[in-house]
Protein backbone atom coordinates (compact mmCIF):
# COMPACT_ATOMS: atom_id res chain seq x y z
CA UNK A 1 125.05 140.19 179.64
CA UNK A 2 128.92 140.73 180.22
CA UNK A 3 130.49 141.53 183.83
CA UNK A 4 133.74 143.52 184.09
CA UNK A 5 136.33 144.28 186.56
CA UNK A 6 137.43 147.79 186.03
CA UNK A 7 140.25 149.31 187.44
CA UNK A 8 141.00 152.69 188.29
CA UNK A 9 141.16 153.71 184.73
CA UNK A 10 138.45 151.72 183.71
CA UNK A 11 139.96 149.39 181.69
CA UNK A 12 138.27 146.01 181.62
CA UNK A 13 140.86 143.35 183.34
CA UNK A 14 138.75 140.28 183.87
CA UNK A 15 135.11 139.60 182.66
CA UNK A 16 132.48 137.05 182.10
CA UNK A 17 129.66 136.52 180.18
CA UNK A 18 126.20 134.69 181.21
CA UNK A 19 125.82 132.37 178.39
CA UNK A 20 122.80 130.56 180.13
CA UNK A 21 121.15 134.05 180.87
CA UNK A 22 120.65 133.04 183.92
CA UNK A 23 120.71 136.94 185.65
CA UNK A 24 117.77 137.39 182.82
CA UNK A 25 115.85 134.36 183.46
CA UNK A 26 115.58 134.77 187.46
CA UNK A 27 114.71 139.44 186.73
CA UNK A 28 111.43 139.04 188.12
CA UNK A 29 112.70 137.22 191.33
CA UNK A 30 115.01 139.78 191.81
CA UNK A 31 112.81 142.60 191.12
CA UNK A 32 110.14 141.46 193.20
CA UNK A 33 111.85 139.58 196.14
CA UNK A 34 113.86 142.49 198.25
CA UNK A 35 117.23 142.86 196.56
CA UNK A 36 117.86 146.08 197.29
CA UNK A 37 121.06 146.59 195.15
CA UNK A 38 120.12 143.68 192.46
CA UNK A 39 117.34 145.28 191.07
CA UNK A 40 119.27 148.71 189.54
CA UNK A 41 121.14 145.99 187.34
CA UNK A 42 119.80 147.47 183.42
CA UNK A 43 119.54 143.90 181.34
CA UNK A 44 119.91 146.14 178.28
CA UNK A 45 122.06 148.74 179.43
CA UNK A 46 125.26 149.30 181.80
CA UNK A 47 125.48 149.35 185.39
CA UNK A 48 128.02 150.10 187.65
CA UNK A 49 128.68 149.02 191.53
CA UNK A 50 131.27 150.36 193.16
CA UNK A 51 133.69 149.13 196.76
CA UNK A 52 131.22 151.20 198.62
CA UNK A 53 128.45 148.66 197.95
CA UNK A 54 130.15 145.46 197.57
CA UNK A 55 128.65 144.24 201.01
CA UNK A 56 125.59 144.81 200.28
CA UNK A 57 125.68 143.65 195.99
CA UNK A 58 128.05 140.18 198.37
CA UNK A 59 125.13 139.83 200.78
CA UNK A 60 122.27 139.73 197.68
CA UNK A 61 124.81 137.79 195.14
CA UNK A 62 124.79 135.19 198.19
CA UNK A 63 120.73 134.76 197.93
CA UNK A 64 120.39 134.29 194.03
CA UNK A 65 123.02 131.76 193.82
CA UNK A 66 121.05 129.35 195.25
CA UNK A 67 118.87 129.99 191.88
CA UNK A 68 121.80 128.36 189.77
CA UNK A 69 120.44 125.30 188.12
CA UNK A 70 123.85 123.71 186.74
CA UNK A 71 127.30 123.62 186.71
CA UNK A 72 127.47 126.76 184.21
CA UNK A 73 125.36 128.71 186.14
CA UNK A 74 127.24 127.93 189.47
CA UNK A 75 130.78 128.39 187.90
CA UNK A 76 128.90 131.47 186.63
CA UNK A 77 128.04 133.32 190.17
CA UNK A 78 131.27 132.02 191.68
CA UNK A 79 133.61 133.58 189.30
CA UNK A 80 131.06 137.03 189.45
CA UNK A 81 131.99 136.97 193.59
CA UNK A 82 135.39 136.64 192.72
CA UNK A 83 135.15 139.75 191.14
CA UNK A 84 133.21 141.45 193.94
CA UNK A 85 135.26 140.47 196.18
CA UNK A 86 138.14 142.38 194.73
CA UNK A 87 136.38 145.33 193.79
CA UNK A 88 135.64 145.32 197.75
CA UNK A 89 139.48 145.18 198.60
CA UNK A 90 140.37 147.12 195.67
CA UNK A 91 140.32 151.41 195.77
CA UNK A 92 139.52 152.95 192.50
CA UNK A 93 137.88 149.27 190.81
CA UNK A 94 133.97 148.92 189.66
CA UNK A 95 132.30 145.95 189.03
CA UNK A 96 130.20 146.47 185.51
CA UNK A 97 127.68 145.22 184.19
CA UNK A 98 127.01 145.30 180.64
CA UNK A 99 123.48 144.65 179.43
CA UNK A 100 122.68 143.45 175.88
């Protein structure tokens, strides 16, 4: 899976992939255990969040990254709220994710 800024004419600016799979590995969790917002993300598809929900997707992405079992993984969620974060201050920017 690949996560992309967008911008307002949805080019890709900044983007990161999760080589450990962790988002995969910890699907279940996320499925099962109340993440409202979490749980539309398409492992084998695309899915888009926009500024509108970047509380909520902040609020969630703060629960699973207590799931990160290394330094990869952590590097991993920091630099994907990074990218939330400026969707969230950012008009016209998505935060994508693109399944494999």
């Amino acid at each position: 899976m690949k996560i992309c800024l967008l911008d307002k004419n949805l080019v890709r600016t900044k983007h990161i992939k999760d080589a450990t799979g962790m988002l995969a590995y910890n699907f279940d969790m996320i499925e099962k255990d109340g993440y409202e917002l979490l749980c539309y993300i398409d492992l084998y598809s695309s899915t888009f969040f926009n500024r509108l929900q970047m509380d909520l997707f902040l609020k969630e992405w703060q629960r699973l990254e207590q799931y990160a079992e290394n330094e990869e993984d952590s590097q991993f969620m920091e630099y994907v709220r990074n990218l939330a974060l400026e969707v969230q201050k950012t008009k016209h920017s998505m935060l994508f994710f693109i399944g494999d």
